[in-house]
Protein backbone atom coordinates (compact mmCIF):
# COMPACT_ATOMS: atom_id res chain seq x y z
CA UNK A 1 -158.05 -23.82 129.66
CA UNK A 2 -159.35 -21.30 126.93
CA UNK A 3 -162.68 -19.54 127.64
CA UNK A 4 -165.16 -18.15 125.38
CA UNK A 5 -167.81 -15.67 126.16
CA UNK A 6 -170.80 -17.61 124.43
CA UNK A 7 -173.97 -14.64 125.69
CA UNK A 8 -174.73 -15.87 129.28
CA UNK A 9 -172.76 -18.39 128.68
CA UNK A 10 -169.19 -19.57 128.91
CA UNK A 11 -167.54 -22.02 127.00
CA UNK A 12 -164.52 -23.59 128.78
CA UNK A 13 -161.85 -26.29 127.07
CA UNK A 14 -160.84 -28.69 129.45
CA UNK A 15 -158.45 -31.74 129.21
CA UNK A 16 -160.39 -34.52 130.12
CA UNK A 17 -163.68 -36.15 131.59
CA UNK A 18 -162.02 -35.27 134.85
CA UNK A 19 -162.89 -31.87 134.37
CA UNK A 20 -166.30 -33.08 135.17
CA UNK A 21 -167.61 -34.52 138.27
CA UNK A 22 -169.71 -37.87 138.09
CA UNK A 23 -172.33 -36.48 139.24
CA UNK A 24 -171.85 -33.21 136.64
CA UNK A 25 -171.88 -35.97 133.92
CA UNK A 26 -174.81 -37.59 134.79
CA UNK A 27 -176.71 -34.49 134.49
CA UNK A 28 -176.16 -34.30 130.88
CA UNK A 29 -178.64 -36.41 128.60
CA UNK A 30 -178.03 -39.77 127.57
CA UNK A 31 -175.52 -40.47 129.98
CA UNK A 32 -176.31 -41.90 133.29
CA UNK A 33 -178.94 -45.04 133.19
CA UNK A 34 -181.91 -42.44 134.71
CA UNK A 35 -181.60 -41.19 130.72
CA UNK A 36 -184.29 -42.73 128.55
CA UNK A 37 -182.23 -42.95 125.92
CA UNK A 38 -179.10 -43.62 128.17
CA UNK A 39 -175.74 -44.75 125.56
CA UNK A 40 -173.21 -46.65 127.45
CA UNK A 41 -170.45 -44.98 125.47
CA UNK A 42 -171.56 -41.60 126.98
CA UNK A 43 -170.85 -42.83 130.22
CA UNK A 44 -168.37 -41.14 132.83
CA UNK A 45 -167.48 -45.23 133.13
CA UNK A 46 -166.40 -45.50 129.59
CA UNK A 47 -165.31 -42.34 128.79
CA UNK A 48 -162.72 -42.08 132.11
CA UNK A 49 -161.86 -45.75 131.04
CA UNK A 50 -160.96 -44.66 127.67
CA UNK A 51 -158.12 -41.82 129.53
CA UNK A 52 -157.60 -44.00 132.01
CA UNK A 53 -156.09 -47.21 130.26
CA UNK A 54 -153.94 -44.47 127.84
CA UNK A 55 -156.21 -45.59 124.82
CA UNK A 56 -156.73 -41.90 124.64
CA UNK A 57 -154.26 -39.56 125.26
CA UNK A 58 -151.76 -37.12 123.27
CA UNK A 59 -149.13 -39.95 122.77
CA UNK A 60 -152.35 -42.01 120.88
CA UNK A 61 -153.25 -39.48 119.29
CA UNK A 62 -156.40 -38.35 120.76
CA UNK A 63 -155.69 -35.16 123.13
CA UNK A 64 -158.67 -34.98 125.18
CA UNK A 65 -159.90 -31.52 124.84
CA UNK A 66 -163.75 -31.46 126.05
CA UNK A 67 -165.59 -28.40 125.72
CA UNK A 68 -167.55 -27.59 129.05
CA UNK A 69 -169.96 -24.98 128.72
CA UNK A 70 -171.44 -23.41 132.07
CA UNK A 71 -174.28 -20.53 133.14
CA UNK A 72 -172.98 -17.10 134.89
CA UNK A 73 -172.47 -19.11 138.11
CA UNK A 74 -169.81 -21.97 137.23
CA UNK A 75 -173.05 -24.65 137.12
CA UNK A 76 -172.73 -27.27 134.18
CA UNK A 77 -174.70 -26.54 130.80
CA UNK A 78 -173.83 -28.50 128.10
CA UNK A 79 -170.32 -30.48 126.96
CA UNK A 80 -168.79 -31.55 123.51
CA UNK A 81 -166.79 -35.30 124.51
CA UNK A 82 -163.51 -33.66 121.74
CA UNK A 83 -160.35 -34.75 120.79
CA UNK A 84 -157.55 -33.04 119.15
CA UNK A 85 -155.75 -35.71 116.69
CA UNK A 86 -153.23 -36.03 114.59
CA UNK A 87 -154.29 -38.92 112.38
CA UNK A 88 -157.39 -40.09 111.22
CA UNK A 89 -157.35 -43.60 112.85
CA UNK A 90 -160.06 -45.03 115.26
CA UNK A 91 -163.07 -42.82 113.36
CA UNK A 92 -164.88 -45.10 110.89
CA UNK A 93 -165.97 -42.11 108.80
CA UNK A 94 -162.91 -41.66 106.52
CA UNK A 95 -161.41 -38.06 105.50
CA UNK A 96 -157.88 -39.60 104.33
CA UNK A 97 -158.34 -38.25 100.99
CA UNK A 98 -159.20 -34.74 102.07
CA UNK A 99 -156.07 -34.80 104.05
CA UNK A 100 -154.16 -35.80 101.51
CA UNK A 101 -155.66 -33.69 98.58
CA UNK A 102 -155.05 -30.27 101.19
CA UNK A 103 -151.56 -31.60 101.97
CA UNK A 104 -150.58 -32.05 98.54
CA UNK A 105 -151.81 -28.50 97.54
CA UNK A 106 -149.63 -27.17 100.28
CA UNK A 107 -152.04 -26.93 103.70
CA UNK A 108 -151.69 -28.74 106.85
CA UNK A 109 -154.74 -31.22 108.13
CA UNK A 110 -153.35 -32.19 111.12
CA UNK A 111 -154.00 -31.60 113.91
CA UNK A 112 -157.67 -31.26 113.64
CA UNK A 113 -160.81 -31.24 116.27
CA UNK A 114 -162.65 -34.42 116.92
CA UNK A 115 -166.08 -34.37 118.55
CA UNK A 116 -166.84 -38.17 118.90
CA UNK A 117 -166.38 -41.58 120.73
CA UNK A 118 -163.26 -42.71 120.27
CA UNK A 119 -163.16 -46.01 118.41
CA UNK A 120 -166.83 -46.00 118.74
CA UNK A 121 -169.49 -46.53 115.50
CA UNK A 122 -172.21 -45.83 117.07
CA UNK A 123 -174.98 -42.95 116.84
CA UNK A 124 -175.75 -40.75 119.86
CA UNK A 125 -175.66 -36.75 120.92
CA UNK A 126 -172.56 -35.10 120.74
CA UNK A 127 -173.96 -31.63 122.28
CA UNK A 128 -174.58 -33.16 125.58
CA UNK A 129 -177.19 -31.09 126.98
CA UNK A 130 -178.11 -30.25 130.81
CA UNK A 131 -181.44 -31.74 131.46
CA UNK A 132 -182.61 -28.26 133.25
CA UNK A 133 -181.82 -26.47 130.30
CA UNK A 134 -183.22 -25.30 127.00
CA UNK A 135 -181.67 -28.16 124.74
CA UNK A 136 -181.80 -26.00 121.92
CA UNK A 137 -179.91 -23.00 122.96
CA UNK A 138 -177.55 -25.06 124.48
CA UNK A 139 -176.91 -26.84 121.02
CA UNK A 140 -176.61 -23.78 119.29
CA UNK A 141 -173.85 -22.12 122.26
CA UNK A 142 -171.89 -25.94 121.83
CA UNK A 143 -171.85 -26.10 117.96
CA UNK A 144 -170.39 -22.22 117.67
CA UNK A 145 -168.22 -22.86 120.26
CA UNK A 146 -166.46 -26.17 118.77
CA UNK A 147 -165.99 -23.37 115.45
CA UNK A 148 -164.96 -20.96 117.28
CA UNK A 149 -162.06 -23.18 118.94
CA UNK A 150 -161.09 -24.31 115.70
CA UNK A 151 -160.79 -20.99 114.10
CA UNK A 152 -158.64 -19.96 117.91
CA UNK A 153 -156.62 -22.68 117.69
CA UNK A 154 -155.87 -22.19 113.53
CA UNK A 155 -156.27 -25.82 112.60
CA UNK A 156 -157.82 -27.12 109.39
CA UNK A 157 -161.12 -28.33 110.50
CA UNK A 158 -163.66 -29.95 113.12
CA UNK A 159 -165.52 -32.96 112.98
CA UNK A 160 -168.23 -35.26 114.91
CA UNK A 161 -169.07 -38.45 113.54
CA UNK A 162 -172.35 -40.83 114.37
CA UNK A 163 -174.28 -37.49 115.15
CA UNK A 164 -177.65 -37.82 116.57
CA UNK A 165 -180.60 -36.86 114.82
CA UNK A 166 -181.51 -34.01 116.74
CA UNK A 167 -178.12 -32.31 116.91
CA UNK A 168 -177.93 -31.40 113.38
CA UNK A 169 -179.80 -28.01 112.98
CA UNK A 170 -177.29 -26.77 115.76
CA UNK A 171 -174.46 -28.08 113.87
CA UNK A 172 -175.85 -26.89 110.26
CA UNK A 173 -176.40 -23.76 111.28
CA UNK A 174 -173.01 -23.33 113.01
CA UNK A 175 -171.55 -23.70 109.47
CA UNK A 176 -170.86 -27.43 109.48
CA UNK A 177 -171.03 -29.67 106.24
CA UNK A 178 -173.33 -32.90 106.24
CA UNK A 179 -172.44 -36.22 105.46
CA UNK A 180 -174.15 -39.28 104.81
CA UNK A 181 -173.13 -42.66 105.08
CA UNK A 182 -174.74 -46.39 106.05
CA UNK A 183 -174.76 -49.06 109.12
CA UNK A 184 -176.97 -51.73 109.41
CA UNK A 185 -179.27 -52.25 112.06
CA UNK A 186 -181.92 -54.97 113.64
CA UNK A 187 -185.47 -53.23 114.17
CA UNK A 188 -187.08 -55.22 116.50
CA UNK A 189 -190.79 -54.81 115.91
CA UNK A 190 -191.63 -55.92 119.01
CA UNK A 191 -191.49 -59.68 118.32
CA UNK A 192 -191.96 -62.45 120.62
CA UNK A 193 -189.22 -64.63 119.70
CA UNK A 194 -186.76 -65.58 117.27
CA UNK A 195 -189.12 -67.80 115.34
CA UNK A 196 -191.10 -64.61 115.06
CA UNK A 197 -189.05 -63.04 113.76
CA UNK A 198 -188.00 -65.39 111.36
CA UNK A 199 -191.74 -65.98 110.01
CA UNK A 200 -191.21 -61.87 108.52
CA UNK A 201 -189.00 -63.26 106.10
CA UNK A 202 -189.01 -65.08 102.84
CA UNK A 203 -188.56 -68.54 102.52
CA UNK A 204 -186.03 -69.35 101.32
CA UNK A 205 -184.29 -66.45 103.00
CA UNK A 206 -185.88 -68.24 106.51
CA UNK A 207 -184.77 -71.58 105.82
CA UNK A 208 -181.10 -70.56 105.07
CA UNK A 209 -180.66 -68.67 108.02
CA UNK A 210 -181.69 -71.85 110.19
CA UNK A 211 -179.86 -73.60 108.50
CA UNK A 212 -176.98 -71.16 109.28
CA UNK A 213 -177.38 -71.51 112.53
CA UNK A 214 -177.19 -74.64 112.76
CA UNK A 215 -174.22 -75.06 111.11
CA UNK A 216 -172.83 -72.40 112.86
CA UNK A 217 -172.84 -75.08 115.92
CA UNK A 218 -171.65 -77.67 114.69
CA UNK A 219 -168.49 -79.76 116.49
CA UNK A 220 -169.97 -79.11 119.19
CA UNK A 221 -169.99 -75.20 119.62
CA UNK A 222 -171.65 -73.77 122.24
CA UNK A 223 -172.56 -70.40 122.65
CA UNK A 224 -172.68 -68.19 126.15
CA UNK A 225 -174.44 -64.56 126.65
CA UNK A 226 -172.15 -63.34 129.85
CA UNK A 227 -173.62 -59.83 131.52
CA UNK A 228 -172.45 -58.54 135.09
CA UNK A 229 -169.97 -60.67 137.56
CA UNK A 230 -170.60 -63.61 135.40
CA UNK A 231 -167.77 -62.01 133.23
CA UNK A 232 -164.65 -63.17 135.43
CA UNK A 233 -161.17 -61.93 134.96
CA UNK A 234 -160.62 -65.28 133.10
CA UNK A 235 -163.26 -64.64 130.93
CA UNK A 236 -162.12 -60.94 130.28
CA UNK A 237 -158.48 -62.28 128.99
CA UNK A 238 -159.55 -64.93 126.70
CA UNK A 239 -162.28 -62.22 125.36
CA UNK A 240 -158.93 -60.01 124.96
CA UNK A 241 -157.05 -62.79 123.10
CA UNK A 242 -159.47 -63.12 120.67
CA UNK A 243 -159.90 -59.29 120.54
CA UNK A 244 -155.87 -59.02 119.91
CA UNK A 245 -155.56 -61.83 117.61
CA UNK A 246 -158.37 -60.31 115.10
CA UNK A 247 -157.78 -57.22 115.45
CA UNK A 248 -153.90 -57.14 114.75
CA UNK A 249 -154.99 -58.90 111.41
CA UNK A 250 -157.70 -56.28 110.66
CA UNK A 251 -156.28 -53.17 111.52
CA UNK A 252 -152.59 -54.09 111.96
CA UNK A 253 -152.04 -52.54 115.61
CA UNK A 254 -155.11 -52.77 117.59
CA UNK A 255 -156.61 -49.49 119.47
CA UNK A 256 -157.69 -51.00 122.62
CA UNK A 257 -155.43 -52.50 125.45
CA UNK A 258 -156.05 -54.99 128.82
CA UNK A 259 -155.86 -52.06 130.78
CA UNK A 260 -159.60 -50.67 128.97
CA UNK A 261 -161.15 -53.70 129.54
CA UNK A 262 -160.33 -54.59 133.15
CA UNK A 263 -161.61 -50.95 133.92
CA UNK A 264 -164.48 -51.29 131.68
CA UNK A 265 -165.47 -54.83 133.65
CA UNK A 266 -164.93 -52.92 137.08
CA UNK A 267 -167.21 -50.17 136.11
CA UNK A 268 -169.53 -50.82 133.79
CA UNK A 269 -170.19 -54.62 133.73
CA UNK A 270 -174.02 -54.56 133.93
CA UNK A 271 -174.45 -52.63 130.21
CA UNK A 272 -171.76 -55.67 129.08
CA UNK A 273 -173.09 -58.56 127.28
CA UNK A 274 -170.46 -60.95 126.21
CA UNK A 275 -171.35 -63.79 123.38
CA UNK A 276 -168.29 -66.27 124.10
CA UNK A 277 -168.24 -69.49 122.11
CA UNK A 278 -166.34 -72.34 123.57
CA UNK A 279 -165.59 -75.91 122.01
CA UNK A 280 -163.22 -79.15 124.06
CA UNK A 281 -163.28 -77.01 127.07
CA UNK A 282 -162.34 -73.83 126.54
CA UNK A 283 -163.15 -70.39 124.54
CA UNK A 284 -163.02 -69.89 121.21
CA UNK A 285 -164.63 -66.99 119.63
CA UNK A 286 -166.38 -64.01 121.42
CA UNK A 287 -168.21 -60.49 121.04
CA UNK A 288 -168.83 -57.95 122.72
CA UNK A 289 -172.04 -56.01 123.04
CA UNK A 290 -172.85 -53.27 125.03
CA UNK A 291 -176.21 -52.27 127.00
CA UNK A 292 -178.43 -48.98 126.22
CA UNK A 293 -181.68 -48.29 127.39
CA UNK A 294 -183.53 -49.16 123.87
CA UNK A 295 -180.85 -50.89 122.10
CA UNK A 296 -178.32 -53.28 121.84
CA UNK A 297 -174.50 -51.89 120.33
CA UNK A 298 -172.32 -54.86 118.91
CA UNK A 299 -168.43 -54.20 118.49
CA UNK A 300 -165.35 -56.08 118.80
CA UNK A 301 -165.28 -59.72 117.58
CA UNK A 302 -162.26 -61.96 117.66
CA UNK A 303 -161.51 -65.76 117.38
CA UNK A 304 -158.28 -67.97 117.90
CA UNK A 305 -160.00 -71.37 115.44
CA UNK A 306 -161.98 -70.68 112.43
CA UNK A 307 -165.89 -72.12 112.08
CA UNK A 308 -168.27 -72.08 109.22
CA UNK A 309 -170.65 -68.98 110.31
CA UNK A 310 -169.77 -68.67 113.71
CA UNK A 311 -169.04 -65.52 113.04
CA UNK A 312 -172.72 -64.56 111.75
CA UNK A 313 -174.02 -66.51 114.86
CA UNK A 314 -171.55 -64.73 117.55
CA UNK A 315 -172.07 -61.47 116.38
CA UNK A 316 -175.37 -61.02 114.82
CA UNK A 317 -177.74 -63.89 115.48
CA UNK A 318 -176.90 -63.71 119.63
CA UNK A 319 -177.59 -60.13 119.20
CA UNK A 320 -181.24 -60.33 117.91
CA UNK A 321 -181.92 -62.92 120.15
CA UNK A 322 -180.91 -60.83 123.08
CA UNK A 323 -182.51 -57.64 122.07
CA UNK A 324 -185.90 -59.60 121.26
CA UNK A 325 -185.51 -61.36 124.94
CA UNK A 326 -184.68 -57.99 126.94
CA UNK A 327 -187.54 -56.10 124.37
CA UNK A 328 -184.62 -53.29 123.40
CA UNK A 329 -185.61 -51.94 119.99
CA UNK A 330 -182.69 -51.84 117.50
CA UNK A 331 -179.51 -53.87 117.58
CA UNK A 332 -176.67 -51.59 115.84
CA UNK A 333 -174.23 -53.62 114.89
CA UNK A 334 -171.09 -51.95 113.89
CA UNK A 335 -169.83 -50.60 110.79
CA UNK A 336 -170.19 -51.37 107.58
CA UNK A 337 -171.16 -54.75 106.35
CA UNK A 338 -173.62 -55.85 103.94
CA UNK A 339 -173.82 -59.19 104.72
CA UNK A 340 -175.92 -58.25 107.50
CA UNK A 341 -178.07 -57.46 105.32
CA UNK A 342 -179.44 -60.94 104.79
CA UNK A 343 -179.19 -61.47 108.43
CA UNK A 344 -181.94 -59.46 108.79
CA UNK A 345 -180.62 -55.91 109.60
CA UNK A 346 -181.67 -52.69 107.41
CA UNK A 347 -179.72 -50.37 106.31
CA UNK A 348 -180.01 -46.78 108.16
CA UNK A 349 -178.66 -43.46 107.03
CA UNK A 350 -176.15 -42.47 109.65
CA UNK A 351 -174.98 -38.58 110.11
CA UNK A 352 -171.25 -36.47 110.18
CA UNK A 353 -170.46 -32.67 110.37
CA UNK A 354 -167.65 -31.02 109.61
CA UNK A 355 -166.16 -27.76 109.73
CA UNK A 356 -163.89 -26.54 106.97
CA UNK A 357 -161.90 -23.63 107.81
CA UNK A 358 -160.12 -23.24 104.67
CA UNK A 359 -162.72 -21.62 102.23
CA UNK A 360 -160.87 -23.71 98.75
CA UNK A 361 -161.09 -26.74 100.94
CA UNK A 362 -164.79 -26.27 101.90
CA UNK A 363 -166.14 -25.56 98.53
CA UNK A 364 -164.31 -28.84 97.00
CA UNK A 365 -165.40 -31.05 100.52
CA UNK A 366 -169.10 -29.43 99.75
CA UNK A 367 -169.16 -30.46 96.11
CA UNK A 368 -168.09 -34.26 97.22
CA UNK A 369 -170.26 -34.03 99.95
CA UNK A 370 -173.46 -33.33 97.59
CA UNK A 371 -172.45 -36.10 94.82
CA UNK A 372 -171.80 -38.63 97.87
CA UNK A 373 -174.93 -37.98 99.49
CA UNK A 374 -176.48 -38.89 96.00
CA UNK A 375 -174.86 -41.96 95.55
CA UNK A 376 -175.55 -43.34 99.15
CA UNK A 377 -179.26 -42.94 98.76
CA UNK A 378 -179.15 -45.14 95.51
CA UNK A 379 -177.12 -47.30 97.40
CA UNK A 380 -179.92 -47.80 100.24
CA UNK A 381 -182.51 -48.22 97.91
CA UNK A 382 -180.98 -50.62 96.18
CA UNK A 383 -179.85 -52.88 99.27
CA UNK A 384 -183.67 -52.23 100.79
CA UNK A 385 -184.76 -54.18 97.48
CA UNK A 386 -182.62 -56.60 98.46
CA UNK A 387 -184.00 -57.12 101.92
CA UNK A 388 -184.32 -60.69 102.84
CA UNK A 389 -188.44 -59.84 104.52
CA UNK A 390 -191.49 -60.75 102.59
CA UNK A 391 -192.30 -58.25 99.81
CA UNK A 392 -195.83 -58.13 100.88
CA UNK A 393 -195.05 -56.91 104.56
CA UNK A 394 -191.47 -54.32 104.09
């Protein structure tokens, strides 16, 4: 473990969420379900499934190496979730042509610092913060400390991805570059129902989603929302079939294994909701969603027979209707995607940082950085004209 004075406090890198006790963890915002905005992928459950199964681990790639920062007594302040990788895979924000433009001019991008959820799309607080403590001096301590490792360790860069609103002024002022980029998410505004819902929109934009739907069951589909024990072993390896099937044709070798998800059902099967669809007896199609305290995060999808829209009704329609039925505020849905967009999800600006090391490489990343940042907000204004809602009302 390397240690770093950090004031009156010290900034230890350990290799693992076994560093940490449970109930450590759960002392750190957003992690445990007594958090108000509790994130399932924060969790001690997913995170130790994660190491556990080998999904993450040096041989994948993804070195654990979690920053733990503590007071003058050994007590927990603050941690960075951090990986050291040597490949780009898994992260959803994509640097593959910085790495390549550095290489080519002679530097070396690998291995590089990765403060984020593994496989994960989806926004949350990467300085994890003590709830006793001064959140902002224990972003500030976390951000300089994840520089200050990669400048000790003499790799090209740092990185966290799907960064939380409030942990950018740490982050900025720690010397990390911003970057922009889009999801799209359901805002539920607190509607009743579906049909509620629905009345927001156009027309024609209304009729063609019902319309979707309906299609969407036709040869006789039906659809399940599985949460808790209802989600048997059975139900886990069809769920993994689909998930394997997909996501070898997607991505070519797929990131998670059995292993994950048998731990994942063990430990965390309550903030699991499971959309399965199942025609002549058996499954066909399913998604799975995970639980927060105010919102709904859809990820994997997979399916072994191909329907007209059942993909639209698995993966986004079940959503909203769950989120409007449990009264959680925003369904994110994934990555990328813009025919959410006439599904009824927005598009929302989402947040990376990164920290060059290499001064030639910063300045050209910083120049991109400002010219992207331009182009995504034409891009958003251009899709929210799009927007599928009456004209009158959004």
């Amino acid at each position: 473990m390397q240690k770093a004075d950090r004031g009156d406090f010290s900034l230890r890198v350990c290799d693992g969420i076994g560093a940490f006790t449970q109930e450590e963890w759960s002392s750190l915002g957003g992690t445990s379900h007594s958090s108000p905005d509790y994130n399932p992928f924060l969790s001690h459950a997913f995170l130790s499934s994660l190491e556990d199964s080998g999904c993450v681990a040096r041989r994948a790639g993804w070195l654990p190496q979690f920053l733990r920062l503590e007071d003058d007594g050994g007590a927990l302040v603050g941690a960075i979730p951090c990986y050291l990788k040597s490949h780009s895979q898994g992260e959803y924000v994509f640097d593959h042509g910085w790495a390549d433009a550095f290489e080519r001019a002679g530097g070396r991008y690998y291995p590089k610092l990765q403060a984020s959820i593994p496989f994960t799309p989806a926004t949350g607080p990467r300085l994890l913060v003590n709830r006793n403590w001064n959140a902002i001096a224990a972003r500030i301590a976390l951000a300089n400390g994840l520089r200050q490792l990669t400048n000790q360790l003499g790799i090209s860069s740092a990185h966290s991805t799907f960064v939380d609103d409030d942990d950018l002024p740490a982050f900025k002022g720690a010397g990390f570059l911003h970057r922009i980029d889009q999801q799209f998410h359901f805002l539920n505004e607190g509607y009743a129902s579906y049909d509620e819902f629905l009345e927001t929109l156009a027309s024609r934009k209304r009729k063609a989603l019902k319309r979707e739907r309906r299609e969407a069951l036709a040869n006789d589909i039906r659809i399940e929302r599985l949460t808790g024990d209802q989600i048997t072993t059975a139900v886990w390896d069809d769920f993994f079939a689909f998930y394997m099937d997909t996501g070898s044709r997607k991505w070519g070798r797929p990131y998670l294994n059995r292993q994950f998800y048998k731990l994942i059902g063990e430990r965390m099967a309550d903030d699991i909701m499971l959309v399965m669809a199942g025609r002549d007896g058996r499954y066909i199609a399913g998604a799975i969603n995970f639980i927060g305290s105010d919102r709904l995060f859809g990820r994997h999808w997979g399916c072994i027979e191909d329907h007209r829209f059942l993909h639209f009704e698995v993966c986004y329609h079940q959503a909203i209707d769950f989120a409007i039925e449990r009264k959680l505020s925003v369904v994110e849905a994934g990555a990328q995607g813009e025919h959410k967009l006439a599904r009824g999800y927005v598009p929302v600006t989402t947040n990376s940082v990164h920290y060059i090391a290499h001064e030639g490489l910063r300045r050209a990343i910083d120049d991109f950085l400002n010219r992207e940042r331009t182009d995504v907000a034409l891009m958003e204004e251009i899709l929210n004209h799009h927007a599928p809602f009456k004209k009158s009302e959004h």
